[in-house]
Protein backbone atom coordinates (compact mmCIF):
# COMPACT_ATOMS: atom_id res chain seq x y z
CA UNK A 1 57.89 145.81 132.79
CA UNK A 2 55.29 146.70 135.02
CA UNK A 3 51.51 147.98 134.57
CA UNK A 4 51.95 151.23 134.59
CA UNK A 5 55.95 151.03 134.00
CA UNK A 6 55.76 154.49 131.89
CA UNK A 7 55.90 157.64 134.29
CA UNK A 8 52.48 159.68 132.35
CA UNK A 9 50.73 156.98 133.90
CA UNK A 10 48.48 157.42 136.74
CA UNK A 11 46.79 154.63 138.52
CA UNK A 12 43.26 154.48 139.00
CA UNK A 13 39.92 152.34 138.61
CA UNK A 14 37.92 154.04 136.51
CA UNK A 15 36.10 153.18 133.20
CA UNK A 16 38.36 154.99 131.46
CA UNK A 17 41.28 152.73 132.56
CA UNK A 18 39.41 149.78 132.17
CA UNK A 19 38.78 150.04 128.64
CA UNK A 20 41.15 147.99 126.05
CA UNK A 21 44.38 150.01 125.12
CA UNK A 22 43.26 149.26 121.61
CA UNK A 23 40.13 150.62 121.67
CA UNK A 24 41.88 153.83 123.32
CA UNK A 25 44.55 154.02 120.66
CA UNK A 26 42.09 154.09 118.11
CA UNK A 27 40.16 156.56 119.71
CA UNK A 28 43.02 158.75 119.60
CA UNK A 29 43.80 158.64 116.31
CA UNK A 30 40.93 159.31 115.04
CA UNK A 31 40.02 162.44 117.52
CA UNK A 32 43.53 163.55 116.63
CA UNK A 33 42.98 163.40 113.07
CA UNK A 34 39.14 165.09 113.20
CA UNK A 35 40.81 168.07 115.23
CA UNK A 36 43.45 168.36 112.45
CA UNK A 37 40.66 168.45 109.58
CA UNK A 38 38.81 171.11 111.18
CA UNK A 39 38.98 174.44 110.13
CA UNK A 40 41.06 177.13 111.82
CA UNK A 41 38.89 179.58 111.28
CA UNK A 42 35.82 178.65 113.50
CA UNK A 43 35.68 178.86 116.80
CA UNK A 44 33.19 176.85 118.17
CA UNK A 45 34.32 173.28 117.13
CA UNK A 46 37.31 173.83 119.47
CA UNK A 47 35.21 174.74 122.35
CA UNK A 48 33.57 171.99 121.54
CA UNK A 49 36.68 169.48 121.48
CA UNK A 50 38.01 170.68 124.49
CA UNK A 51 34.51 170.34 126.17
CA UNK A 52 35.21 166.52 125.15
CA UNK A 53 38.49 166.32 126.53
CA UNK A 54 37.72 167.55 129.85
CA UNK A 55 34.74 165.50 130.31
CA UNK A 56 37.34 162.35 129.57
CA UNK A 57 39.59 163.72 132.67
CA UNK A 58 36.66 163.59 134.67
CA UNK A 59 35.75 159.97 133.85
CA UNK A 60 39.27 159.06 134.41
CA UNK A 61 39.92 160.94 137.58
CA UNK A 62 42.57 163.09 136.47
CA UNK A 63 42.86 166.32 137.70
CA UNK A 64 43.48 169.70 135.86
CA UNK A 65 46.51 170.37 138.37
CA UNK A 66 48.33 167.15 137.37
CA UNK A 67 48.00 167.12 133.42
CA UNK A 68 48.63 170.50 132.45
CA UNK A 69 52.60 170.80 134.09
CA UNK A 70 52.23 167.70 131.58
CA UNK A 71 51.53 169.26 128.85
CA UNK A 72 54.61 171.92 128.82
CA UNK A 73 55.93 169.50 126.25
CA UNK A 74 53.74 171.90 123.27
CA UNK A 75 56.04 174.78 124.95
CA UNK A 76 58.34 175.32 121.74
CA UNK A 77 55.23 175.07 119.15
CA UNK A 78 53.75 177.98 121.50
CA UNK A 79 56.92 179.81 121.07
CA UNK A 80 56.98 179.70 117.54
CA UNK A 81 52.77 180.37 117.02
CA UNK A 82 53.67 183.53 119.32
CA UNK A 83 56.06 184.68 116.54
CA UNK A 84 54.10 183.75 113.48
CA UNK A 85 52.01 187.10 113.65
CA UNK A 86 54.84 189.15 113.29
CA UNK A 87 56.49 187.09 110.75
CA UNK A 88 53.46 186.34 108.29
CA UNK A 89 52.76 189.07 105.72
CA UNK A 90 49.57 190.17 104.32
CA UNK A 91 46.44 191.97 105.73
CA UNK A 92 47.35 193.74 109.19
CA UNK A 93 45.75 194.61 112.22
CA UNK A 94 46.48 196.35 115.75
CA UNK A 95 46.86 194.72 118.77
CA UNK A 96 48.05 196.53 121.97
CA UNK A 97 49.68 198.61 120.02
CA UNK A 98 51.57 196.26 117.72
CA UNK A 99 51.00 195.47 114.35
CA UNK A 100 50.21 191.74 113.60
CA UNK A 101 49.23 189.58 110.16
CA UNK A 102 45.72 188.37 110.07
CA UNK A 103 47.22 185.33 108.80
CA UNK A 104 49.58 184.86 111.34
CA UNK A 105 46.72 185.15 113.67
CA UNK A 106 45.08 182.39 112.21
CA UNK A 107 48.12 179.88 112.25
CA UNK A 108 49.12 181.02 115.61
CA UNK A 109 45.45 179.89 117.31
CA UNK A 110 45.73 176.99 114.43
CA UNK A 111 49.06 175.65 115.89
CA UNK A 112 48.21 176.37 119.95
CA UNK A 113 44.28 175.28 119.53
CA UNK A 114 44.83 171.76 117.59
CA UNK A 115 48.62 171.11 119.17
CA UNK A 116 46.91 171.58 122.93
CA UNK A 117 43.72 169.75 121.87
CA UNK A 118 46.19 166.77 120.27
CA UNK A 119 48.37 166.36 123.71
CA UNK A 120 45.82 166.34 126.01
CA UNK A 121 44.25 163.23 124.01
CA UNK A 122 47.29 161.49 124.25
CA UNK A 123 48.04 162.54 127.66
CA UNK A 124 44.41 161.07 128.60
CA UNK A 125 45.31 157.85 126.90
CA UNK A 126 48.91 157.65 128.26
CA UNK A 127 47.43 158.32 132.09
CA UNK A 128 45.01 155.99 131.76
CA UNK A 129 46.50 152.99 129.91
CA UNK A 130 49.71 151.31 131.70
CA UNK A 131 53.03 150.20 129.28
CA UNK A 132 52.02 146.47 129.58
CA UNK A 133 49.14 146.47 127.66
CA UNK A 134 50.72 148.59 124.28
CA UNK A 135 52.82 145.11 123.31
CA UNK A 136 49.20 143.27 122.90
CA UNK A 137 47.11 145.98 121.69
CA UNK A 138 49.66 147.25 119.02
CA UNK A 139 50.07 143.63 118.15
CA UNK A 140 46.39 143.60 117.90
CA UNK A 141 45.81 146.24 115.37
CA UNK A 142 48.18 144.71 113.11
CA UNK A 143 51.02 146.93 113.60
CA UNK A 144 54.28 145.27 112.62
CA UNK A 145 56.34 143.11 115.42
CA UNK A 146 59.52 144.53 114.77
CA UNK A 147 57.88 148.27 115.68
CA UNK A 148 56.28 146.90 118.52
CA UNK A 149 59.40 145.42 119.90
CA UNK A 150 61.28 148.28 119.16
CA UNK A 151 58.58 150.49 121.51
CA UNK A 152 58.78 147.96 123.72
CA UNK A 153 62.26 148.19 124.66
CA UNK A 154 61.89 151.97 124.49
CA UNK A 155 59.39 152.10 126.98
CA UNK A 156 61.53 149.38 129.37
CA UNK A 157 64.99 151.39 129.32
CA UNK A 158 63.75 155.00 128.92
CA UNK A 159 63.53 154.96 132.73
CA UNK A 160 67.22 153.33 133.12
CA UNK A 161 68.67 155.93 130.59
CA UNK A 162 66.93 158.72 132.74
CA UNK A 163 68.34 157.45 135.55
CA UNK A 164 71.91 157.03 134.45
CA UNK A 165 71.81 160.75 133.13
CA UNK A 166 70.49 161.89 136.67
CA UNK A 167 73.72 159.97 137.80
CA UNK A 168 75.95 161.62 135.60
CA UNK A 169 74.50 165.10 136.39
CA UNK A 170 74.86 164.22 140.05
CA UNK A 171 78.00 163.54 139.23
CA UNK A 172 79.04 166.97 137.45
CA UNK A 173 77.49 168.84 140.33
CA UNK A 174 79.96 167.19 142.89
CA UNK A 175 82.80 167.89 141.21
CA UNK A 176 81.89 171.61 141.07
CA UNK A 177 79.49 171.53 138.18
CA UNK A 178 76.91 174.91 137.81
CA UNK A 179 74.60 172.84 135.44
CA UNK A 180 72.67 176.26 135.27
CA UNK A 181 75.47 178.55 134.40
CA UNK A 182 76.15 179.38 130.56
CA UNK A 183 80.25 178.54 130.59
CA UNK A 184 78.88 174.84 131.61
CA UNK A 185 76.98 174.08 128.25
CA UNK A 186 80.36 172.61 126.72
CA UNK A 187 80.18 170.21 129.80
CA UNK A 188 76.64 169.56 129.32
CA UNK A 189 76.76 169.13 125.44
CA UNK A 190 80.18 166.22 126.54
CA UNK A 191 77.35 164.42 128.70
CA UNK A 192 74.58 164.29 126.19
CA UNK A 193 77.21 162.46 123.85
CA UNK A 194 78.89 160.28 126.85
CA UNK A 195 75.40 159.42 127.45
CA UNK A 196 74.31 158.30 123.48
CA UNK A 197 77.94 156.39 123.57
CA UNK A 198 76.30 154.61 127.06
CA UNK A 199 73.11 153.60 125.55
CA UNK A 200 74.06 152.78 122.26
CA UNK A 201 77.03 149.95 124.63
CA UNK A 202 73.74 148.82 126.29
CA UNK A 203 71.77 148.24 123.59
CA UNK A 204 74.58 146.32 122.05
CA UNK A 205 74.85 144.23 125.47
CA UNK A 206 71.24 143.26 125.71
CA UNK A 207 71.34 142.01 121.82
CA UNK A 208 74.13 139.85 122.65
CA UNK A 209 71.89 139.01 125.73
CA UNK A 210 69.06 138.44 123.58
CA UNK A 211 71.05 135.99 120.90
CA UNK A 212 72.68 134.03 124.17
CA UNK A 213 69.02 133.33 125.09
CA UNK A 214 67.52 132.15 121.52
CA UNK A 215 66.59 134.75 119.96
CA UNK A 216 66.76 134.91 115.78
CA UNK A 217 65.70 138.30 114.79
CA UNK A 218 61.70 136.40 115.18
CA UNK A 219 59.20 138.36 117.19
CA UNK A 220 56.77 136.49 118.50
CA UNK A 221 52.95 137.42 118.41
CA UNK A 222 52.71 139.45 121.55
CA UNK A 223 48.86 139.65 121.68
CA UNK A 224 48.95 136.01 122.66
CA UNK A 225 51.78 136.16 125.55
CA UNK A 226 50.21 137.01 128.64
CA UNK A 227 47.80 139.36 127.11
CA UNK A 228 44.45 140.64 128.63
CA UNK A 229 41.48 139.20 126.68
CA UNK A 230 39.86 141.06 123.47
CA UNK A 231 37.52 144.35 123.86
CA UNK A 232 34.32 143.35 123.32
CA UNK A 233 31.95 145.35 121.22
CA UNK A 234 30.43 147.36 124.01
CA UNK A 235 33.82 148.47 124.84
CA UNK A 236 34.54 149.71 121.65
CA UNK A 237 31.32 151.78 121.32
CA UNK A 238 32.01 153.17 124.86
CA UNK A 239 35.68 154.03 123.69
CA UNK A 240 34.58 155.24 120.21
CA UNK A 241 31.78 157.90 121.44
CA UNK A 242 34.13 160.96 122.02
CA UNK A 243 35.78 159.99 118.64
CA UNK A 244 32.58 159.67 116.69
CA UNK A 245 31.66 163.46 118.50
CA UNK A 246 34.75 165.01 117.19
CA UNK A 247 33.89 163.34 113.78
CA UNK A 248 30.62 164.51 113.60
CA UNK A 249 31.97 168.16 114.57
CA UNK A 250 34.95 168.26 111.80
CA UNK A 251 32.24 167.05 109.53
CA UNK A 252 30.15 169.98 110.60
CA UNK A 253 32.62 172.96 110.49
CA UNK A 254 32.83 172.21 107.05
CA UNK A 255 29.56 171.33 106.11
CA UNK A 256 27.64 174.07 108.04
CA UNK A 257 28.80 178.17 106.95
C-alpha cells in the first residue's frame, strides 16, 4: 500500500500534510462533533466554521475546484433537507409562492449546514493524509487491532474491487449493454451481486493466504512496523487550533443569546 494509496488523496508539501495523521484525526473529531453541538438556529457560528475550513484548504493547497465535485457524496442528505419543508408541520411561511414549515426550514439548513461543514473536514484530512499512515496512527490512539486491520484491508482492495467492477461494466457494454437505459437495471442489479459473490471469493483467498503465511487471528502492533515517529507537542497544538476555534464557537452559540 502506497502513501497516498486512497484516491481523496492529493499530494503535496504543505504543513498541513506534514502534520501526524493522529493529530489530524483528532482534530476532526472533535471539529465534527463542535459543529454538531451547535445550534441550528444561529447563523453566524457556521460562517464562522466554514471561514475555518477554507482557511485549512488554503494551508494545504487544495483548491475549491477539486474538493467540491468531492463532496457530491452529501447529494442524497440535500435531497431529503430539500423535502423536509414541505413535509414538517407546524408554523408556516411563504416562499416563492409555496408554503413551507418553519421547522422544516430549520432542519433543512440544520442537515445541509453541519452535513457540508462535516465532509469538507474529512475531505481536508483525507487529501492531506496518505492510507499508510492510518495503520500507525489508529494504532496509536488506542483503537482496537482487529478494526484497524479490518480498514486496512479496506483501504488496500477498495481500488481492486473498483477496478474489477469497471471490468465487468466494460464488459456489459461490449456485449450490447445500455448501462444508462432503464430495461438494463435487472442487468445492473445481476452485477452488483456477481460482484459481492467476487469479493466475498477474494477475501476468502487472501485468508487462506494469510494462514499459509503464519498468521493466527494476532494483529500485531502496527504503530511500531515501519511507522513514522510520534507528533510532538508542537504538532499537536498546530493541529488542535482550528479544533479548539470551533470549540470555543459551539461553546459560544450557546452561551451568548
Amino acid at each position: 500500500m502506497g502513501a497516498g494509496a486512497h484516491p481523496l488523496y492529493r499530494h503535496g508539501d504543505s504543513v498541513v500534510h506534514r502534520i501526524p495523521a493522529e493529530t489530524k484525526i483528532v482534530g476532526l473529531v472533535a471539529f465534527v462533533l463542535a459543529v454538531v453541538a451547535t445550534p441550528r438556529d444561529l447563523l453566524w457560528p457556521y460562517v464562522v466554521y466554514a471561514a475555518i475550513v477554507a482557511a485549512t484548504w488554503w494551508a494545504a493547497r487544495i483548491p475549491v475546484r477539486w474538493a467540491l465535485p468531492r463532496m457530491l457524496i452529501e447529494a442524497p442528505f440535500v435531497v431529503l433537507a430539500v423535502l423536509l419543508p414541505f413535509a414538517e408541520g407546524g408554523e408556516r411561511v411563504d416562499v416563492a409562492g409555496a408554503s413551507v414549515s418553519v421547522t422544516g426550514l430549520w432542519a433543512a439548513w440544520g442537515i445541509v449546514a453541519k452535513g457540508t461543514l462535516g465532509v469538507a473536514a474529512a475531505l481536508t484530512v483525507a487529501a492531506t493524509t496518505p492510507a499508510a499512515q492510518l495503520p500507525a496512527a489508529l494504532s496509536r490512539l488506542r483503537v482496537p487491532a482487529v478494526m484497524t486491520s479490518i480498514l486496512v484491508l479496506m483501504i488496500r482492495y477498495i481500488d481492486v474491487l473498483a477496478a474489477e467492477a469497471g471490468r465487468m461494466r466494460i464488459a456489459r457494454i461490449s456485449r450490447g449493454d445500455s448501462p444508462r437505459a432503464l430495461h438494463q437495471a435487472g442487468a445492473v442489479a445481476k452485477g452488483i451481486g456477481a460482484l459481492f459473490l467476487r469479493s466475498y471469493e477474494r477475501g476468502e483467498r487472501v485468508h487462506l493466504a494469510m494462514l499459509s503465511r503464519g498468521f493466527d487471528g494476532r494483529t500485531p502492533d502496527l504503530a511500531a512496523v515501519g511507522a513514522p515517529p510520534k507528533a510532538p507537542a508542537a504538532q499537536w497544538v498546530v493541529a488542535s487550533l482550528p479544533a479548539a476555534v470551533a470549540v470555543v464557537i459551539a461553546t459560544a452559540a450557546w452561551v451568548v443569546p
